[in-house]
C-alpha atoms as a PDB file:
ATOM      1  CA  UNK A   1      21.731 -24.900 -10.435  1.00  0.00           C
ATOM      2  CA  UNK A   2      20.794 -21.775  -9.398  1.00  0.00           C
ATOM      3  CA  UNK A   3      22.108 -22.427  -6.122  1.00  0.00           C
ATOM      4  CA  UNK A   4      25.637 -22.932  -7.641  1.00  0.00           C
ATOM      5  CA  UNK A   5      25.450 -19.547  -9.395  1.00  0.00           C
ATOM      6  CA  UNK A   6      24.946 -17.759  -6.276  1.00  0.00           C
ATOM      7  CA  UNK A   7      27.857 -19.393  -5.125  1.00  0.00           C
ATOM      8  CA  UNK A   8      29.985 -18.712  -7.791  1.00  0.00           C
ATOM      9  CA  UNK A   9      28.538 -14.833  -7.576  1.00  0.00           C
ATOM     10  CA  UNK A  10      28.411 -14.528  -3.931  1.00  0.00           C
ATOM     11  CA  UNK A  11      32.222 -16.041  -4.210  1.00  0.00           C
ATOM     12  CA  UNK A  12      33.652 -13.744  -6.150  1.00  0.00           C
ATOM     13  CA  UNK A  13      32.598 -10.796  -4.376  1.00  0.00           C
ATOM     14  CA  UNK A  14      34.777  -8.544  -2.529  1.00  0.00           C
ATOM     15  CA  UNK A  15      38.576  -7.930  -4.522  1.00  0.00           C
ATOM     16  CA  UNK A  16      38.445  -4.512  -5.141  1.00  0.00           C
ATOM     17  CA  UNK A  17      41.086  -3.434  -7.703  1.00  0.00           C
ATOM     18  CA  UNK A  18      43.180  -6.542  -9.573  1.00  0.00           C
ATOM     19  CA  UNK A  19      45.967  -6.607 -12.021  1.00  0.00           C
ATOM     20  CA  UNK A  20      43.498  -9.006 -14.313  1.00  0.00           C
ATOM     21  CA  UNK A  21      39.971 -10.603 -14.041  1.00  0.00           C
ATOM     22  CA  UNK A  22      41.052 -13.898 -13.224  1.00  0.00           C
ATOM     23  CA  UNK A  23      43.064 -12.049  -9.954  1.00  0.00           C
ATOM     24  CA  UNK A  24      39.666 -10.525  -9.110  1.00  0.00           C
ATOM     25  CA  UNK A  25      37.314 -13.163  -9.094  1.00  0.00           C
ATOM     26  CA  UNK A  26      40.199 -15.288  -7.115  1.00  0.00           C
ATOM     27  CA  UNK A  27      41.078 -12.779  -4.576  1.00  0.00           C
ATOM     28  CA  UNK A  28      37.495 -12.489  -3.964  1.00  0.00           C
ATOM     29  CA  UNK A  29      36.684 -15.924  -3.565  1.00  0.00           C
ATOM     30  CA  UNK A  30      39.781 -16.326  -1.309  1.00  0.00           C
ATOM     31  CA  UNK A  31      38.034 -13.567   0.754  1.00  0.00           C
ATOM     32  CA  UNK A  32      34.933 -15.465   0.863  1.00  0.00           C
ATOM     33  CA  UNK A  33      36.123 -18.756   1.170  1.00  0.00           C
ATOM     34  CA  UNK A  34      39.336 -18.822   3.502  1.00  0.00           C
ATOM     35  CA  UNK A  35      39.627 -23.093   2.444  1.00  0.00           C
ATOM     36  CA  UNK A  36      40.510 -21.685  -1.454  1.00  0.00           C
ATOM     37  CA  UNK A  37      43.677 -20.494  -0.242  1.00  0.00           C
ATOM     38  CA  UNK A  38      42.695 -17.026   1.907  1.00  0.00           C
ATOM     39  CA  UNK A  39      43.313 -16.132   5.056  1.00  0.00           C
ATOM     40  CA  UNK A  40      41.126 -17.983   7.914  1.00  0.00           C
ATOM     41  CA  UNK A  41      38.496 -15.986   9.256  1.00  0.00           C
ATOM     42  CA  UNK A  42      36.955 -16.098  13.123  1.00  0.00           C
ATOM     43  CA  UNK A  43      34.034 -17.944  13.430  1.00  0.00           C
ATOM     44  CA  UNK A  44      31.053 -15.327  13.023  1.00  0.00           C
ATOM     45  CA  UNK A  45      27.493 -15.974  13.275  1.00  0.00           C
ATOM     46  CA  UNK A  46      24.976 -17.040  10.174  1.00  0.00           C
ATOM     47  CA  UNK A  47      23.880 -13.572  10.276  1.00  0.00           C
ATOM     48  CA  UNK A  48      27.438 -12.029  10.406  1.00  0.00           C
ATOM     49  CA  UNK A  49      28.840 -14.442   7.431  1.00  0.00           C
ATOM     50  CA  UNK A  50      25.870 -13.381   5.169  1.00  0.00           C
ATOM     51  CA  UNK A  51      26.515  -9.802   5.894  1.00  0.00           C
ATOM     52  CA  UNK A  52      30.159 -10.182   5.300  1.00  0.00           C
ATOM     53  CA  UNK A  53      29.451 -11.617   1.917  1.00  0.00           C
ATOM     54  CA  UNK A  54      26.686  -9.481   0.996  1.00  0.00           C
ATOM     55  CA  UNK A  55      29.183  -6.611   1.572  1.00  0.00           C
ATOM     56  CA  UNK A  56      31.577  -8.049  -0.126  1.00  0.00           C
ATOM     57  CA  UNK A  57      29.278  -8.764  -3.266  1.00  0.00           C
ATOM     58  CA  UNK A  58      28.441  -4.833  -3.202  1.00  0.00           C
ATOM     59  CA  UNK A  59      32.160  -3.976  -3.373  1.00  0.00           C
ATOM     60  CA  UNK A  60      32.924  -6.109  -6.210  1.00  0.00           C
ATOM     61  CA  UNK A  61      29.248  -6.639  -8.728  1.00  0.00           C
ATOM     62  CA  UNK A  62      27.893  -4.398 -11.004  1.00  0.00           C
ATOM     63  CA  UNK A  63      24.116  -4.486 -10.008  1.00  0.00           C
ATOM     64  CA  UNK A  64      23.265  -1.195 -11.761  1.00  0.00           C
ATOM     65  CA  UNK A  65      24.360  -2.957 -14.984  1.00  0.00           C
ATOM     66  CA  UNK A  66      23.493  -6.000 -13.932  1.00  0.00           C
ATOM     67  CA  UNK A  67      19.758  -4.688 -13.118  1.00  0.00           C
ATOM     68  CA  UNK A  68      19.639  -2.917 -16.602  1.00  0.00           C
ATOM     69  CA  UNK A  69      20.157  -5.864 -18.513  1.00  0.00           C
ATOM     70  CA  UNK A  70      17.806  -8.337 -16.265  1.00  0.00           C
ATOM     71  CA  UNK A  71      14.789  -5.456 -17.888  1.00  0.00           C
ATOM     72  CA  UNK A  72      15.995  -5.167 -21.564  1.00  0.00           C
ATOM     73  CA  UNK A  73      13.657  -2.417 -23.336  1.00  0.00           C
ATOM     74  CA  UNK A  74      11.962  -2.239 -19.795  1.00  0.00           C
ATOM     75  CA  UNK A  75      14.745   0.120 -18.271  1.00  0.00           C
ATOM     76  CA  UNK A  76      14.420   2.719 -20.529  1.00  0.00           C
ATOM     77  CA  UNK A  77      10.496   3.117 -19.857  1.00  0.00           C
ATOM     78  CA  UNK A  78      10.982   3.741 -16.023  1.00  0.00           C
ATOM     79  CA  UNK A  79      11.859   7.086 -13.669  1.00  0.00           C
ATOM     80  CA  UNK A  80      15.376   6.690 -12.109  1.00  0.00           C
ATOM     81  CA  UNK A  81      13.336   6.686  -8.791  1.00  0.00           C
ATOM     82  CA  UNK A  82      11.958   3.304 -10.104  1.00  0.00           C
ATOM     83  CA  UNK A  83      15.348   2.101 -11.160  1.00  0.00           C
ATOM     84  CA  UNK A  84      16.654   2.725  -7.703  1.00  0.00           C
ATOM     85  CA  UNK A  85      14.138   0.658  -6.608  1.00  0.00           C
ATOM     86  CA  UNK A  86      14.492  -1.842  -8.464  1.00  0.00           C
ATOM     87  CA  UNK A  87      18.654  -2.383  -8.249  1.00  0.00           C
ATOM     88  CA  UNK A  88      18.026  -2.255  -4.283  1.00  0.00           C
ATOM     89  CA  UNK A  89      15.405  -5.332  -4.587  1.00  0.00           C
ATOM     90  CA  UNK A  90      17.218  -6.775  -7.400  1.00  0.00           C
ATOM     91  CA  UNK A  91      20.110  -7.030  -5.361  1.00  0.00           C
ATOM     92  CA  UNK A  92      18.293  -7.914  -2.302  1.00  0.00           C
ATOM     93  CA  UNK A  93      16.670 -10.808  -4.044  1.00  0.00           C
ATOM     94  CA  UNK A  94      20.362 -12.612  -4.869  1.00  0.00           C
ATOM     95  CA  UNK A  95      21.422 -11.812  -1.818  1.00  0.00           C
ATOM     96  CA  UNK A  96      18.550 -13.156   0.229  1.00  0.00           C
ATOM     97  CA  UNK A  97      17.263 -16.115  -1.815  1.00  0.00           C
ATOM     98  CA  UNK A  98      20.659 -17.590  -2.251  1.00  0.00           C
ATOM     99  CA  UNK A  99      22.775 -16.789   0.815  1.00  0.00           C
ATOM    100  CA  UNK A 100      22.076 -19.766   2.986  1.00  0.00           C
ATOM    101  CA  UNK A 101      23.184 -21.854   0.218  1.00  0.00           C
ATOM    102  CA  UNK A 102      26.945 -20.673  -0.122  1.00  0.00           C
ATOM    103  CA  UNK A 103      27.818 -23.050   2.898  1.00  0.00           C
ATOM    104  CA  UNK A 104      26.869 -25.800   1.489  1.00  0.00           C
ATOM    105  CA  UNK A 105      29.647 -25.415  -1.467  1.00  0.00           C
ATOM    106  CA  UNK A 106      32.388 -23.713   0.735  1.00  0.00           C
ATOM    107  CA  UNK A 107      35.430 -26.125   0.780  1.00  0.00           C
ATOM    108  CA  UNK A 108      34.708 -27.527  -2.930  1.00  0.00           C
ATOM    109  CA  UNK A 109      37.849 -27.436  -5.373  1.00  0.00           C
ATOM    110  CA  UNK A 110      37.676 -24.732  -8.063  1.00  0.00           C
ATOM    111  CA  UNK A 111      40.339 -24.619 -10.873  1.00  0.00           C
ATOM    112  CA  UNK A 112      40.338 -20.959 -13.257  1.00  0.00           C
ATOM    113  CA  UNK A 113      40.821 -22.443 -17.082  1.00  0.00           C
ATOM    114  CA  UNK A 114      40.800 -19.326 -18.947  1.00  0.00           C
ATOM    115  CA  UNK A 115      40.533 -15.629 -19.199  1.00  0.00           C
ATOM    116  CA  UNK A 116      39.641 -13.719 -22.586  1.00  0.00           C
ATOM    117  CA  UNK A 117      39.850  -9.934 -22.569  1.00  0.00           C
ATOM    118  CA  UNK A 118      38.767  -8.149 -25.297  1.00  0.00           C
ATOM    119  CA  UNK A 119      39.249  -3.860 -24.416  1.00  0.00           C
ATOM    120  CA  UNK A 120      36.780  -3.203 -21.604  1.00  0.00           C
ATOM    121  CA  UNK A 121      34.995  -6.721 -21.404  1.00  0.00           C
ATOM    122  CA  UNK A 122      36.406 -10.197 -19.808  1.00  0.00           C
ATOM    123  CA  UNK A 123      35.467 -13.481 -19.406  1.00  0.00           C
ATOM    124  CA  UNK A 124      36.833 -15.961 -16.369  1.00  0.00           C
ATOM    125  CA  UNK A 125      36.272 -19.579 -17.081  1.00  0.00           C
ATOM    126  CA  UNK A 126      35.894 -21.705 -13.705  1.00  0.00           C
ATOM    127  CA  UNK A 127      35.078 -25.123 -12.927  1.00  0.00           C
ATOM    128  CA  UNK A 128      33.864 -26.023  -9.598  1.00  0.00           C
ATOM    129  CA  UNK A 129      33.912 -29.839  -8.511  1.00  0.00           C
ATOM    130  CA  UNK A 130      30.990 -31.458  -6.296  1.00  0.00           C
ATOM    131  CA  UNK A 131      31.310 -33.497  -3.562  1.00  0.00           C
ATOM    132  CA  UNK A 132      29.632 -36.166  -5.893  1.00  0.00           C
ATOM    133  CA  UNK A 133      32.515 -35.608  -8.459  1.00  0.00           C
ATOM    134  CA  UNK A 134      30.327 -33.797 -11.145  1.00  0.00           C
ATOM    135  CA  UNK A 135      32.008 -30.527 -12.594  1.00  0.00           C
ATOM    136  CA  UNK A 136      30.228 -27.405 -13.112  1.00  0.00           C
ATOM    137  CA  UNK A 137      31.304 -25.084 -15.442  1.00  0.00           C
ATOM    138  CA  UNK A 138      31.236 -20.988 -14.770  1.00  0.00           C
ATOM    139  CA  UNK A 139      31.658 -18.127 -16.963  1.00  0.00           C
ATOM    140  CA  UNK A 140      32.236 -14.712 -15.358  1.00  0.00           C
ATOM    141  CA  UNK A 141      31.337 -11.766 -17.239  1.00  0.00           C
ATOM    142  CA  UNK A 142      33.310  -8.613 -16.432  1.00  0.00           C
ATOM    143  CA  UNK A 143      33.213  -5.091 -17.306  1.00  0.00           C
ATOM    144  CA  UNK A 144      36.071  -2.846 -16.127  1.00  0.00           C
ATOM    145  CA  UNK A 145      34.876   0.680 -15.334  1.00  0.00           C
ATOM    146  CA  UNK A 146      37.983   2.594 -14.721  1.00  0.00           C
ATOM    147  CA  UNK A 147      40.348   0.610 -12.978  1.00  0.00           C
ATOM    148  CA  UNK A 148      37.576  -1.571 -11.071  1.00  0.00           C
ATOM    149  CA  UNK A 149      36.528  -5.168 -13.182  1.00  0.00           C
ATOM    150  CA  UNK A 150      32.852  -5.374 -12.100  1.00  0.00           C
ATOM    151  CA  UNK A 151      30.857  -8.936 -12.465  1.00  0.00           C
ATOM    152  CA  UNK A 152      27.651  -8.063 -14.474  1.00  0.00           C
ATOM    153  CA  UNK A 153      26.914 -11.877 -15.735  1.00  0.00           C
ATOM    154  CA  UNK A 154      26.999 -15.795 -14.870  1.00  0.00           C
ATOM    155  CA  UNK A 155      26.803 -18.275 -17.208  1.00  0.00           C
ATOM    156  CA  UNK A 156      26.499 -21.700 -14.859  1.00  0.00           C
ATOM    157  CA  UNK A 157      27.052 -24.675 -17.616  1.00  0.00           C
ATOM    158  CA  UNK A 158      26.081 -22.300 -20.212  1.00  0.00           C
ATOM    159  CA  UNK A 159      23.108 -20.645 -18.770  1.00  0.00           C
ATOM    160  CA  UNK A 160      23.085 -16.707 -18.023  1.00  0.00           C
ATOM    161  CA  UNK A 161      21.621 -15.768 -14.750  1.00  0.00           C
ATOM    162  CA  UNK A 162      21.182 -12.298 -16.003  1.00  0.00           C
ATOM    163  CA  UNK A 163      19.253 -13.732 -18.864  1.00  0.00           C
ATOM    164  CA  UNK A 164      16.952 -16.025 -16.683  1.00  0.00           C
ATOM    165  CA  UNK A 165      16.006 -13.140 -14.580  1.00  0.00           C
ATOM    166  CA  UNK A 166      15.404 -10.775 -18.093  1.00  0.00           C
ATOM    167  CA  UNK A 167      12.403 -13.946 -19.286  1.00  0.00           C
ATOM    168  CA  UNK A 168      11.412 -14.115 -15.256  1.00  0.00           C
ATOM    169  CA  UNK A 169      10.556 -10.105 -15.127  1.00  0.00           C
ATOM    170  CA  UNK A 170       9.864  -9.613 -18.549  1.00  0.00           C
ATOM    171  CA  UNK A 171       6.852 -11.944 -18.109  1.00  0.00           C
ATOM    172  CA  UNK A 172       5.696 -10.482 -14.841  1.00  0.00           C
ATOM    173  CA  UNK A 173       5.934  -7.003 -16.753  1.00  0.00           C
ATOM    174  CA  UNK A 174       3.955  -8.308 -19.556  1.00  0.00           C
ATOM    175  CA  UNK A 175       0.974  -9.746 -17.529  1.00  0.00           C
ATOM    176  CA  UNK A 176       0.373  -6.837 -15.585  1.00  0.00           C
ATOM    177  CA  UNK A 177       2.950  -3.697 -15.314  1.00  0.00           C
ATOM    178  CA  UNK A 178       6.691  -2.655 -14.028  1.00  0.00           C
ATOM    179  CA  UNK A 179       4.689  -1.932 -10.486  1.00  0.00           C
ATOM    180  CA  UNK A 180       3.786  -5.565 -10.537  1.00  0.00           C
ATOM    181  CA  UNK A 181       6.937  -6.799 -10.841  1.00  0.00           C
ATOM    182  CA  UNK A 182       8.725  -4.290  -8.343  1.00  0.00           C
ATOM    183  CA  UNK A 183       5.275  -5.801  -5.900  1.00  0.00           C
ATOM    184  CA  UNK A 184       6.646  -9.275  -6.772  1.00  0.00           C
ATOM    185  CA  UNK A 185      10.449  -8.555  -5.724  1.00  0.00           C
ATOM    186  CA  UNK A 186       9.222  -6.865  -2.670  1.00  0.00           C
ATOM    187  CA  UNK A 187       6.838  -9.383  -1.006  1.00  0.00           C
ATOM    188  CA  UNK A 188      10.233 -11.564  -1.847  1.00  0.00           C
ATOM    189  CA  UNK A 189      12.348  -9.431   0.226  1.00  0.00           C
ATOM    190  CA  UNK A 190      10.061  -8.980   2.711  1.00  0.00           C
ATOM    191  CA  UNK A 191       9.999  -5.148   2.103  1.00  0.00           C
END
């Protein structure tokens, strides 16, 4: 599952400015994945594709916001220097643990069923179909900061990635300290 998230994340990155939400997170998968409709892109190397994407998902996600939720109470109790830290690892670590993956779901059929937008804050509703036939349903969260919609939030079949991260660090915080935990996402990226 979490392998579909990234997907859906690494997907939607790279539309800069839309007219709506849904026009973002579409443009940007068209971007990422020519077969939804974009326009075809030369054949690049593993390590060129992942840097395209990981590009693109800087352009487009909020990972400040997206960090600051992930440590609750925890991000008001460390220097900015810290925070830095931790949005570059943060960042690195969906980037790095999930970017081989994306392959395996280019190609597969995703239809947009909704939008809600309430002021400042949207929601995309997606479904993506497996090769086995079984639909997955995704829930962008969006914030738009100026003229810019920014992804801050997945929910894959219900389940917030931001969320899952917030109970993964919160427990590495509580056993030990916020140095463990930026330890932790460093060994991970190999830092």
């Amino acid at each position: 599952m979490l392998s579909v998230i990234m997907v859906m994340l690494l997907a939607s990155a790279g539309a800069a400015a839309a007219a709506s939400p849904t026009e973002t997170v579409q443009g940007a998968v068209k971007q990422v994945f020519p077969e939804q409709g974009g326009t075809p892109v030369q054949k690049v190397s593993t390590d060129q594709r992942r840097a395209q994407i990981r590009k693109a998902a800087e352009s487009l996600f909020d990972f400040e916001e997206m960090s600051r939720i992930s440590l609750g109470r925890y991000w008001t109790q460390v220097s900015q220097a810290e925070k830095d830290e931790f949005i570059r690892l943060f960042s690195g670590l969906i980037a790095s643990s999930y970017m081989g993956k994306i392959e395996q779901y280019a190609g597969e059929p995703i239809s947009y069923t909704g939008e809600r937008v309430e002021g400042n804050a949207a929601v995309v509703q997606s479904r993506v179909v497996t090769p086995k036939g079984s639909q997955i349903e995704i829930e962008y969260r969006l914030n738009k900061a100026g003229e810019r919609w920014a992804v801050y939030d997945l929910y894959v079949d219900g389940v917030s990635l931001v969320a899952n991260y917030k109970t993964q660090f919160g427990r590495i915080i509580q056993r030990g300290s916020f140095a463990d935990l930026l330890k932790t996402l460093r060994e991970k990226a190999g830092s």
